[in-house]
PDB file of N, CA and C in Angstrom:
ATOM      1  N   UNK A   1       5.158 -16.128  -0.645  1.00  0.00           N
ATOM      2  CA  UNK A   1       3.768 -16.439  -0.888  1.00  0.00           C
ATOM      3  C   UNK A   1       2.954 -15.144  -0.904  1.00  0.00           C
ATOM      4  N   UNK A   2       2.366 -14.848  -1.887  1.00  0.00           N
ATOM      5  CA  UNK A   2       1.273 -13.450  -1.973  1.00  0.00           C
ATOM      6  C   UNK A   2       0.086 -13.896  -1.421  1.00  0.00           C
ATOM      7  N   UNK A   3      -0.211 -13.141  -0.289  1.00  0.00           N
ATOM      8  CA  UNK A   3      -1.253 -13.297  -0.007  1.00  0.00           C
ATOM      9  C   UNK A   3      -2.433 -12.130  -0.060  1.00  0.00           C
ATOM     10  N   UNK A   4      -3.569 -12.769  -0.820  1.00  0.00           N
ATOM     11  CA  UNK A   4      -4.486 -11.791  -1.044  1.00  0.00           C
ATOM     12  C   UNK A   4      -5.588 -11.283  -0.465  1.00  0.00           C
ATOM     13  N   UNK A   5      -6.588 -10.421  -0.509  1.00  0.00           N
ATOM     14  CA  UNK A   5      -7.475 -10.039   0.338  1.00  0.00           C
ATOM     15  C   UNK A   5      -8.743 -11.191   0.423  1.00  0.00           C
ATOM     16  N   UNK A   6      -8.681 -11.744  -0.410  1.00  0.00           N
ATOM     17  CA  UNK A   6      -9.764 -13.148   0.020  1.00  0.00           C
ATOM     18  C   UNK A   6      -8.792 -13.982   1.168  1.00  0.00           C
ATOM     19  N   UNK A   7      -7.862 -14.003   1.454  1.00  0.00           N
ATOM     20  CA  UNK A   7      -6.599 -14.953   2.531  1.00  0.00           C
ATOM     21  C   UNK A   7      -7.055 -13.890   3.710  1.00  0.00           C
ATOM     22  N   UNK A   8      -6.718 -12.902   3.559  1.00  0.00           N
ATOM     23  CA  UNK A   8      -7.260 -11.678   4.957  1.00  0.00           C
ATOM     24  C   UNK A   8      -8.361 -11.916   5.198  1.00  0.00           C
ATOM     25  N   UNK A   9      -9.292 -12.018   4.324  1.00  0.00           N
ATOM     26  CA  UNK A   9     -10.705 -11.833   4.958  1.00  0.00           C
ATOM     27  C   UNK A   9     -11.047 -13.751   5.466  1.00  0.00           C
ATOM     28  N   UNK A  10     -11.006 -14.477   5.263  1.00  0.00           N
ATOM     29  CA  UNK A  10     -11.155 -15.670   5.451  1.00  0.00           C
ATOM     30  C   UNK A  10      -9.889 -15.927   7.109  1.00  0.00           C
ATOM     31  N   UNK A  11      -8.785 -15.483   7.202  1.00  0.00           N
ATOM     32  CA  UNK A  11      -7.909 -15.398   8.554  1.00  0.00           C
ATOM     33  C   UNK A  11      -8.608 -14.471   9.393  1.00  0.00           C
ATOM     34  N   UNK A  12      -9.103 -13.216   9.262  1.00  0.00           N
ATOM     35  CA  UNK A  12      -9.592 -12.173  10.174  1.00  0.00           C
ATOM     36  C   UNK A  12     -11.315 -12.757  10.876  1.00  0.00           C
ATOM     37  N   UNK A  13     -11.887 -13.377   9.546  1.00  0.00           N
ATOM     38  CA  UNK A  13     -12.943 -14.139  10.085  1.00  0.00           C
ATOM     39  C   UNK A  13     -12.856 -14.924  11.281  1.00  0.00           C
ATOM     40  N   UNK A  14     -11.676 -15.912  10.878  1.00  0.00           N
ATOM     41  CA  UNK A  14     -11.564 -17.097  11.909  1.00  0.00           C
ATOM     42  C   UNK A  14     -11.479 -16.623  12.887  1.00  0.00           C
ATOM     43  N   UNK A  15     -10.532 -15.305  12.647  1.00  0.00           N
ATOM     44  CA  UNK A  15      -9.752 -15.385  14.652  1.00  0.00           C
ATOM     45  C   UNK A  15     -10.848 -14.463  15.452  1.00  0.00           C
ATOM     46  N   UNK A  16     -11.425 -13.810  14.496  1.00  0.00           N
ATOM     47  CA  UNK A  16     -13.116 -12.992  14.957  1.00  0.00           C
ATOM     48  C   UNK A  16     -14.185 -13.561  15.284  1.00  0.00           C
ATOM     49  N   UNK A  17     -14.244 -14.368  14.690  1.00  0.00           N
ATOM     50  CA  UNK A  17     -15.677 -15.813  14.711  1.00  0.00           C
ATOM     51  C   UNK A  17     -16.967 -14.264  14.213  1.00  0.00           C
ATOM     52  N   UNK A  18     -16.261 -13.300  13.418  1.00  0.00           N
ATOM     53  CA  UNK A  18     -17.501 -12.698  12.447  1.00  0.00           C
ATOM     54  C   UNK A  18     -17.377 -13.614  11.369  1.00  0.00           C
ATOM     55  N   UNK A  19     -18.646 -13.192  10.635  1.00  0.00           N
ATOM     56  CA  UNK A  19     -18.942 -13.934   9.113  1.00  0.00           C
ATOM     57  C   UNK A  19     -18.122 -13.281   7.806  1.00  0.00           C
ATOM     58  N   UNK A  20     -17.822 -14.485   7.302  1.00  0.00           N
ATOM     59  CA  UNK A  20     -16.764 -13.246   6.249  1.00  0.00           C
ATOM     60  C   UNK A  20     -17.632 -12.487   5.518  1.00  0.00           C
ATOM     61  N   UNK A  21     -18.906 -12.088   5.426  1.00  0.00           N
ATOM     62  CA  UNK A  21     -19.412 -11.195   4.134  1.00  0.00           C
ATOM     63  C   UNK A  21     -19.250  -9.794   5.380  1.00  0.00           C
ATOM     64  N   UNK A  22     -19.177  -9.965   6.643  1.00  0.00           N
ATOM     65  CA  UNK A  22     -18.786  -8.478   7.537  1.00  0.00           C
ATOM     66  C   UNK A  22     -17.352  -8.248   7.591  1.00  0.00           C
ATOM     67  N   UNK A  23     -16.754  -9.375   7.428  1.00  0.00           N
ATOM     68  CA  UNK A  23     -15.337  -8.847   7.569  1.00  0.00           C
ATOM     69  C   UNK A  23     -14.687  -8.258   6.309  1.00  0.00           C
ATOM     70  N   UNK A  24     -14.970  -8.942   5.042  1.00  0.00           N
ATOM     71  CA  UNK A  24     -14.757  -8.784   3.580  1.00  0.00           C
ATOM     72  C   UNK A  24     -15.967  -6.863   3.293  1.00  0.00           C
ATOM     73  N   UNK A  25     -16.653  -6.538   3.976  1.00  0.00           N
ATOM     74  CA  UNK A  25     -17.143  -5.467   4.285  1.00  0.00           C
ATOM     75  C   UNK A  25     -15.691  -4.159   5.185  1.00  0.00           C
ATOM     76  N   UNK A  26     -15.574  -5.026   6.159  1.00  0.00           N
ATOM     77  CA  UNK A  26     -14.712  -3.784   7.318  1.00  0.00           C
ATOM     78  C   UNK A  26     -13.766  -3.695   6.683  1.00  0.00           C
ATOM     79  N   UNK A  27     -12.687  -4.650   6.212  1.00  0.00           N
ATOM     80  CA  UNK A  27     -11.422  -4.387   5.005  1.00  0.00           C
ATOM     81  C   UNK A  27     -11.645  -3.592   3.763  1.00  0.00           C
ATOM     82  N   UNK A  28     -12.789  -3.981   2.952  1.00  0.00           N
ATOM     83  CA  UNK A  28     -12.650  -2.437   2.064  1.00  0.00           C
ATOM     84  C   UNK A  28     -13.014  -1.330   2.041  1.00  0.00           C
ATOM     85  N   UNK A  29     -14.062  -1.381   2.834  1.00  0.00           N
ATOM     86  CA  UNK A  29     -14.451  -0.080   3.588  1.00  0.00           C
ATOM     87  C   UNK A  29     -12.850   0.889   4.223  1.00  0.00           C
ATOM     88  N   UNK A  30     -12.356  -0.061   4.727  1.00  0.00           N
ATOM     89  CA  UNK A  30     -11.071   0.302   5.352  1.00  0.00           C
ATOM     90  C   UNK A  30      -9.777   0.906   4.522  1.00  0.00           C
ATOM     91  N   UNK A  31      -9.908   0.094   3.245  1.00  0.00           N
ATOM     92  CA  UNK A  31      -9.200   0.337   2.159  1.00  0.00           C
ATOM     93  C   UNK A  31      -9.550   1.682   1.308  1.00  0.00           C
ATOM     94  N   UNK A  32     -10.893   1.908   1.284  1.00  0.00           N
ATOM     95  CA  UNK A  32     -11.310   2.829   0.541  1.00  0.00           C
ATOM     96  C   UNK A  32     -11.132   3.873   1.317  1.00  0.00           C
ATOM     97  N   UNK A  33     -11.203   3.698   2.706  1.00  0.00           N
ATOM     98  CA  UNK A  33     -10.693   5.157   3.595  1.00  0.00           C
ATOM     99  C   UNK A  33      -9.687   6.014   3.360  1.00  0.00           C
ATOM    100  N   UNK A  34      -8.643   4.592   3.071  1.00  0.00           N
ATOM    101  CA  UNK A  34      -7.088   5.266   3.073  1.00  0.00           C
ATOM    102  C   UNK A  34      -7.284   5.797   1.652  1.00  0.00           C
ATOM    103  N   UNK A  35      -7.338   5.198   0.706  1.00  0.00           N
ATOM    104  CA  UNK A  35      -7.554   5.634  -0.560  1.00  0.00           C
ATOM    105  C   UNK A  35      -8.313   7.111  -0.876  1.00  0.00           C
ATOM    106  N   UNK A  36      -9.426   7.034  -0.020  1.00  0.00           N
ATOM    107  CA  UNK A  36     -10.427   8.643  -0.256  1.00  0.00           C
ATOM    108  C   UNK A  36      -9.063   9.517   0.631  1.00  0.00           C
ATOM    109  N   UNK A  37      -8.663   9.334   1.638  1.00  0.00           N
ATOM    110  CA  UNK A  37      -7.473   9.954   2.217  1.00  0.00           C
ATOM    111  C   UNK A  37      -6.301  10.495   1.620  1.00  0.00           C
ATOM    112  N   UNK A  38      -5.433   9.460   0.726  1.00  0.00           N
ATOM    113  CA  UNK A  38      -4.859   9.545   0.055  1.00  0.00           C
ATOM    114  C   UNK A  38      -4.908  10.260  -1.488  1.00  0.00           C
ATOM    115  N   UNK A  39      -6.431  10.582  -2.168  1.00  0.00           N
ATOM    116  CA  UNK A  39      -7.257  11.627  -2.946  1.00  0.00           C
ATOM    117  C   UNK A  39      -6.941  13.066  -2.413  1.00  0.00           C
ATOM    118  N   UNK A  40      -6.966  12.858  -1.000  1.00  0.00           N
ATOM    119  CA  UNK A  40      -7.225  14.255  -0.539  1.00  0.00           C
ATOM    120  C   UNK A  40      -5.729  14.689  -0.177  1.00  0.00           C
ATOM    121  N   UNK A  41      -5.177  14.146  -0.679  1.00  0.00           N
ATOM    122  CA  UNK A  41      -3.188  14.662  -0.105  1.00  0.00           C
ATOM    123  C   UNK A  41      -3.216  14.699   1.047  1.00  0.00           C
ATOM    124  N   UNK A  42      -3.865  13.932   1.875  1.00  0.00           N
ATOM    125  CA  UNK A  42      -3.535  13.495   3.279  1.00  0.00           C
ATOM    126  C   UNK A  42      -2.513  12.217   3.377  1.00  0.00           C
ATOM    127  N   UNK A  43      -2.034  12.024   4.885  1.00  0.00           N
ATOM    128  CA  UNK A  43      -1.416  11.273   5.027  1.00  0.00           C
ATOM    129  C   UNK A  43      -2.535  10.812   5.980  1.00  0.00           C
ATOM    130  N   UNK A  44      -1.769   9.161   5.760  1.00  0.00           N
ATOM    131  CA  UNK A  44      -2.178   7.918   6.780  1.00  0.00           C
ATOM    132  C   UNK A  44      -1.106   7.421   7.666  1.00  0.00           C
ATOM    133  N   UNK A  45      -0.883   7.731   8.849  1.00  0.00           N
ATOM    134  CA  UNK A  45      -0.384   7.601   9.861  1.00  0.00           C
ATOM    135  C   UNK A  45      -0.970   6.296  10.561  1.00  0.00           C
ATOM    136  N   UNK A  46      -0.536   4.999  10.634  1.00  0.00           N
ATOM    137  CA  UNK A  46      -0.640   3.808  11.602  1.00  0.00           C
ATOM    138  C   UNK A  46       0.203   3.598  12.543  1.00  0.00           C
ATOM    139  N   UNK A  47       0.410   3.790  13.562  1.00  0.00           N
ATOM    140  CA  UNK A  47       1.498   3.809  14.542  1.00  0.00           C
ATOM    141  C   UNK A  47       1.917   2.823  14.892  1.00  0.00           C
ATOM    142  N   UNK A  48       2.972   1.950  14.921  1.00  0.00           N
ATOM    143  CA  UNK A  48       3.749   0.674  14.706  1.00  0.00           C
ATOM    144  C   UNK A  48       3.438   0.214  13.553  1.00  0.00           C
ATOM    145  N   UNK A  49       3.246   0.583  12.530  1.00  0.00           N
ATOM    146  CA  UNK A  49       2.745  -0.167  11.062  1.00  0.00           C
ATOM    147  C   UNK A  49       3.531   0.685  10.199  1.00  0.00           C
ATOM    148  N   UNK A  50       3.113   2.134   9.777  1.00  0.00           N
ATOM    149  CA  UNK A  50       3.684   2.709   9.094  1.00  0.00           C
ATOM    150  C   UNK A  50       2.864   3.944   8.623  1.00  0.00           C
ATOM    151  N   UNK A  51       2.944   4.830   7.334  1.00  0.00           N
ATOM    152  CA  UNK A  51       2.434   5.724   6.865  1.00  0.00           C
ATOM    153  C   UNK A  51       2.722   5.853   5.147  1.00  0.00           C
ATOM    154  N   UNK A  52       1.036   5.757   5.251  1.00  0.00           N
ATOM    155  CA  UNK A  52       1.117   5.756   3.856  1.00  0.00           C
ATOM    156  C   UNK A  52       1.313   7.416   3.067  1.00  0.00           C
ATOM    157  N   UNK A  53       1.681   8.165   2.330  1.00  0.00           N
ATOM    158  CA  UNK A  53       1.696   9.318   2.075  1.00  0.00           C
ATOM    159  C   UNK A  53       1.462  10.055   0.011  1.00  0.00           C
ATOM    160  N   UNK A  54       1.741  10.764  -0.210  1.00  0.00           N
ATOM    161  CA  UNK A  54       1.531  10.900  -1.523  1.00  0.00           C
ATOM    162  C   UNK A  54       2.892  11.610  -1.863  1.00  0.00           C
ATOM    163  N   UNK A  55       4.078  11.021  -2.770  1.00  0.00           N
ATOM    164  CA  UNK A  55       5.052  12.028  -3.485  1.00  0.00           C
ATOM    165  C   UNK A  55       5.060  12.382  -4.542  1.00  0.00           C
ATOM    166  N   UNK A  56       5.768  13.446  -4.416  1.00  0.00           N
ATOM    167  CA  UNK A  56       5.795  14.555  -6.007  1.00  0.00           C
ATOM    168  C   UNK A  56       6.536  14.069  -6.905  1.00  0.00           C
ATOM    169  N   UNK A  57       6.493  13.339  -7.975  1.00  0.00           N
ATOM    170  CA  UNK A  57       7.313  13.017  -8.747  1.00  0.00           C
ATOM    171  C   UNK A  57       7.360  14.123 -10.041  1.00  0.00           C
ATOM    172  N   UNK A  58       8.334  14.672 -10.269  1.00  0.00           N
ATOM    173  CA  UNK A  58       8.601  15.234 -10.990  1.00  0.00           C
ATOM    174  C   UNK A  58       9.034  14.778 -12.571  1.00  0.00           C
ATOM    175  N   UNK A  59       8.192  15.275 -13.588  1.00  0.00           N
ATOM    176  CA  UNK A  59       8.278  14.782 -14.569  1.00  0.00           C
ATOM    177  C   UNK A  59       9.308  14.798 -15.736  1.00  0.00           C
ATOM    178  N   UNK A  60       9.762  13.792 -16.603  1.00  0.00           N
ATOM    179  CA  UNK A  60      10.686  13.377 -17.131  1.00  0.00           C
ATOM    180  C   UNK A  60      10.327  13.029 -18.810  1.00  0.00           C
ATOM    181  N   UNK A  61      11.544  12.919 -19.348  1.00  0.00           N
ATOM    182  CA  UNK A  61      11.431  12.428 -20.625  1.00  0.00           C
ATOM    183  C   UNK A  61      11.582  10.491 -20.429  1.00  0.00           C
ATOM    184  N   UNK A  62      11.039  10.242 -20.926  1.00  0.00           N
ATOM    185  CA  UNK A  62      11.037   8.488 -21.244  1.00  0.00           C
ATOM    186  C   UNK A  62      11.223   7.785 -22.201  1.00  0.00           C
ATOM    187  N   UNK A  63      11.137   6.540 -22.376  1.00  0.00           N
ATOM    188  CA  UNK A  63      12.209   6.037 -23.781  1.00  0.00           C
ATOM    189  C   UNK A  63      10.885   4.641 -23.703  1.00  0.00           C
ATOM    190  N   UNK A  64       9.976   4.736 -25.163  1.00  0.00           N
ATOM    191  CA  UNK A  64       9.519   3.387 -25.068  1.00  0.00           C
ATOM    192  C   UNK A  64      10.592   2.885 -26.008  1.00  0.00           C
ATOM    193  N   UNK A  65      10.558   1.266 -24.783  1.00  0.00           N
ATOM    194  CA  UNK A  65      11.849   0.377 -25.297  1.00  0.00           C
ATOM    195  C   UNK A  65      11.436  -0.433 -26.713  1.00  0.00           C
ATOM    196  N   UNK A  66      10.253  -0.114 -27.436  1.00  0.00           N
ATOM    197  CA  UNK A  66      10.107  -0.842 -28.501  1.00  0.00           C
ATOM    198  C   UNK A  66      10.945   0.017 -29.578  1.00  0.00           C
ATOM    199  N   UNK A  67      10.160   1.056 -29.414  1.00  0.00           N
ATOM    200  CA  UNK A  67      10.669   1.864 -30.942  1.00  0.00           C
ATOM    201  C   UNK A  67      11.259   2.584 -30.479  1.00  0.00           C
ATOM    202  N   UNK A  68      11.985   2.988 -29.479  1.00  0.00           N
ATOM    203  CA  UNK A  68      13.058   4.291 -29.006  1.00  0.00           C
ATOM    204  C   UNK A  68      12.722   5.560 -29.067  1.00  0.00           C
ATOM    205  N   UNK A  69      11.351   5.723 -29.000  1.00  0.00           N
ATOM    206  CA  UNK A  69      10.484   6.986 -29.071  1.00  0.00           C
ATOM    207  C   UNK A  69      10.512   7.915 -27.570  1.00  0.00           C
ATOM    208  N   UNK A  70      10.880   9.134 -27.501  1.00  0.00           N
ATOM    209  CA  UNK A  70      10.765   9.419 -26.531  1.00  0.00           C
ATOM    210  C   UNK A  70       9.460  10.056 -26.463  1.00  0.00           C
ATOM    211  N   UNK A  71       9.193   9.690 -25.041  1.00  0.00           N
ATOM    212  CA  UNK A  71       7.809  10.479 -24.414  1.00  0.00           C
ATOM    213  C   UNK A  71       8.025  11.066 -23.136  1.00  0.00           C
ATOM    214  N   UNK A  72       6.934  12.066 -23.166  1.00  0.00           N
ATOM    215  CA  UNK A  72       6.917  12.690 -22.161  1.00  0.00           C
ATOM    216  C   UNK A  72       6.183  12.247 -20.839  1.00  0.00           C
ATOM    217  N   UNK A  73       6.740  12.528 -19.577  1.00  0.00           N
ATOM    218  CA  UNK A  73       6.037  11.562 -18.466  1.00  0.00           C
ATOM    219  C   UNK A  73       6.090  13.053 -17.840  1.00  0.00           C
ATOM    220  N   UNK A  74       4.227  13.416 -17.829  1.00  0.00           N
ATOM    221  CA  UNK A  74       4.228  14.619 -16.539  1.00  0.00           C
ATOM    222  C   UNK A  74       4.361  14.633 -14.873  1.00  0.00           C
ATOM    223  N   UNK A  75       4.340  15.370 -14.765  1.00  0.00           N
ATOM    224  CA  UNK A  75       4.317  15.645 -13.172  1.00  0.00           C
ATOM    225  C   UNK A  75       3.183  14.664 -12.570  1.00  0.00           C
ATOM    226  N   UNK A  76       4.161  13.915 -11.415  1.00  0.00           N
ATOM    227  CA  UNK A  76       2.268  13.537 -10.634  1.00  0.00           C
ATOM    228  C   UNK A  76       2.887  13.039  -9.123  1.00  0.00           C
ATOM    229  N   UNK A  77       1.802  12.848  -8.726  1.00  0.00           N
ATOM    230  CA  UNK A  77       1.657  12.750  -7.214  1.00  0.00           C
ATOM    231  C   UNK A  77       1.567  10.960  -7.300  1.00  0.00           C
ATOM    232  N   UNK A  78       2.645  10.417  -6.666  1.00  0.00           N
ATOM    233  CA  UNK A  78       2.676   8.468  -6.799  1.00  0.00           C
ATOM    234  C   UNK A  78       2.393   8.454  -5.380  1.00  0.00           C
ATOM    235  N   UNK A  79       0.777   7.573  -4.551  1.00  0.00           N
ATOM    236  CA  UNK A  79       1.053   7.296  -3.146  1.00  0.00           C
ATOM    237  C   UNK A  79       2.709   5.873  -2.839  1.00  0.00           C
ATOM    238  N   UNK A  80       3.128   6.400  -1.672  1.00  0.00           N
ATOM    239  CA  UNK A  80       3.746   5.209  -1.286  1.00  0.00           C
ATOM    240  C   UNK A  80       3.429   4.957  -0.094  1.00  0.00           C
ATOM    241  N   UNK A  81       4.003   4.222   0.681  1.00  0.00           N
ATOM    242  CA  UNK A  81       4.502   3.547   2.099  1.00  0.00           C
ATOM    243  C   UNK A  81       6.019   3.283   3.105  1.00  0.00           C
ATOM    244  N   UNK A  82       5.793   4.204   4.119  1.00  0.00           N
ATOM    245  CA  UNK A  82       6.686   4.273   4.411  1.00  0.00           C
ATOM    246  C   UNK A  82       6.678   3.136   5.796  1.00  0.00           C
ATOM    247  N   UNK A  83       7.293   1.874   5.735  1.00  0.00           N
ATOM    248  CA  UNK A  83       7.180   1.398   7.465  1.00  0.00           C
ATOM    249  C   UNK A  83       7.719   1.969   8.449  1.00  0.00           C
ATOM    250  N   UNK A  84       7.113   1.814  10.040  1.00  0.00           N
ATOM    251  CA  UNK A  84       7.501   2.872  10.995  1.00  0.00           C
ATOM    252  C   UNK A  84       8.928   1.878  11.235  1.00  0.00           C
ATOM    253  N   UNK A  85       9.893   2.516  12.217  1.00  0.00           N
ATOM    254  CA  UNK A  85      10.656   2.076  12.298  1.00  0.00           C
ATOM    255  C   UNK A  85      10.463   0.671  13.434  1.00  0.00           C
ATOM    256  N   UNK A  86       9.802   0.178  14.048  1.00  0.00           N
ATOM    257  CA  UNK A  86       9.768  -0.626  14.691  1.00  0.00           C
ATOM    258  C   UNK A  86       9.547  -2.029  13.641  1.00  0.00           C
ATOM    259  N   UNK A  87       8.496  -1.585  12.857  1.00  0.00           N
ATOM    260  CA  UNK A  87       8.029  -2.433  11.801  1.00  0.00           C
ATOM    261  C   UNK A  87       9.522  -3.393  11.087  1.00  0.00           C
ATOM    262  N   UNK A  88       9.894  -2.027  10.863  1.00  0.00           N
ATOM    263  CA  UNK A  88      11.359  -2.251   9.811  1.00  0.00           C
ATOM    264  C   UNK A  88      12.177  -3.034  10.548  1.00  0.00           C
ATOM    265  N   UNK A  89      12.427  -3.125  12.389  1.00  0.00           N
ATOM    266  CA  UNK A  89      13.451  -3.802  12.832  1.00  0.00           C
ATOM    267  C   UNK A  89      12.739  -5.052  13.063  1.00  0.00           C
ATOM    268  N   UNK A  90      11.436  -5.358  12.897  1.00  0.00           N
ATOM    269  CA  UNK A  90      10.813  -6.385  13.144  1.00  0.00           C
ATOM    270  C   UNK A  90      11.062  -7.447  11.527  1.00  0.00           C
ATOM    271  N   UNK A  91      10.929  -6.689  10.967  1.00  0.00           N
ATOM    272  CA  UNK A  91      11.334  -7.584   9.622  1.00  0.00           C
ATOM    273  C   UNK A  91      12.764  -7.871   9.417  1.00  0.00           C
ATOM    274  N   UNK A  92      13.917  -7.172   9.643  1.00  0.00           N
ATOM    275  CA  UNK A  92      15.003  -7.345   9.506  1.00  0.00           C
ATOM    276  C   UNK A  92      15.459  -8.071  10.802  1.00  0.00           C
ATOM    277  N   UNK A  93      14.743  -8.797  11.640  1.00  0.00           N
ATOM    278  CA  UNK A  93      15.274  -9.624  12.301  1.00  0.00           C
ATOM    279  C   UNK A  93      14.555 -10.988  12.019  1.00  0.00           C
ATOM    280  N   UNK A  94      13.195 -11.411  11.364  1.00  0.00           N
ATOM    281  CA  UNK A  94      13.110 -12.317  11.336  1.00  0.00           C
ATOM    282  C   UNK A  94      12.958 -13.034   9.500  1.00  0.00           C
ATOM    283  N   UNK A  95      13.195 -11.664   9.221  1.00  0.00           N
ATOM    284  CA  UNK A  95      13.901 -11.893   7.563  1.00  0.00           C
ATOM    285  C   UNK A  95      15.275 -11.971   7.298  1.00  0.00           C
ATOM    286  N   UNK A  96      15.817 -13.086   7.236  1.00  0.00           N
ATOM    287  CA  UNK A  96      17.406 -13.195   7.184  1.00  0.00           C
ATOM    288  C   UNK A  96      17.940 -13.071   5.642  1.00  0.00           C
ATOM    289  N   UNK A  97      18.935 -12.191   5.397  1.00  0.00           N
ATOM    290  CA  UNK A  97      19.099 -11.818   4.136  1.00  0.00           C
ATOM    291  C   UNK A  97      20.117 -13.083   3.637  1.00  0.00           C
ATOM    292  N   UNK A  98      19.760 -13.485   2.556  1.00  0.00           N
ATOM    293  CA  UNK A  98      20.501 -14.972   1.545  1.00  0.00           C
ATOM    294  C   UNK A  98      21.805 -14.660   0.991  1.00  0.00           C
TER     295      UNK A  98
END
């Protein structure tokens, strides 16, 4: 189930008893932090959560699959996410693999 930032802000309300137009406020405010952070080639460090960071991807030749044209893909900086390791054993125990 995807759950989206209208599902966050409407759950964070409840268990806050704030109004969602403050909570739907503190989440992107919050979002835009990491993001202006992540602009600045900083890292985001959450401790039991994880760290978000920026990698160097080094650029490549590419193949559009319509016409078999190759293009060029430059250099760039992709943010990712790394979970801390507690996170990771917390999911792999109550995510059972099929």
């Amino acid at each position: 189930m995807t759950r989206t930032k209208a599902y966050f802000v409407e759950r964070l309300s409840e268990k806050t008893g704030l109004p969602r137009n403050q909570v739907k406020i503190l989440i992107e405010e919050f979002l835009e932090e990491i993001k202006e952070t992540l602009r600045n080639n900083d890292r985001v460090e959450i401790r039991g959560f994880g760290v978000f960071v920026n990698r160097f991807r080094k650029g490549k030749i590419g193949r559009n699959p319509r016409n078999k044209v190759e293009v060029r893909i430059p250099d760039r900086y992709q943010p990712t996410f790394k979970p801390s390791r507690d996170f990771r054993k917390e999911i792999e125990r109550r995510i059972k693999v099929q």
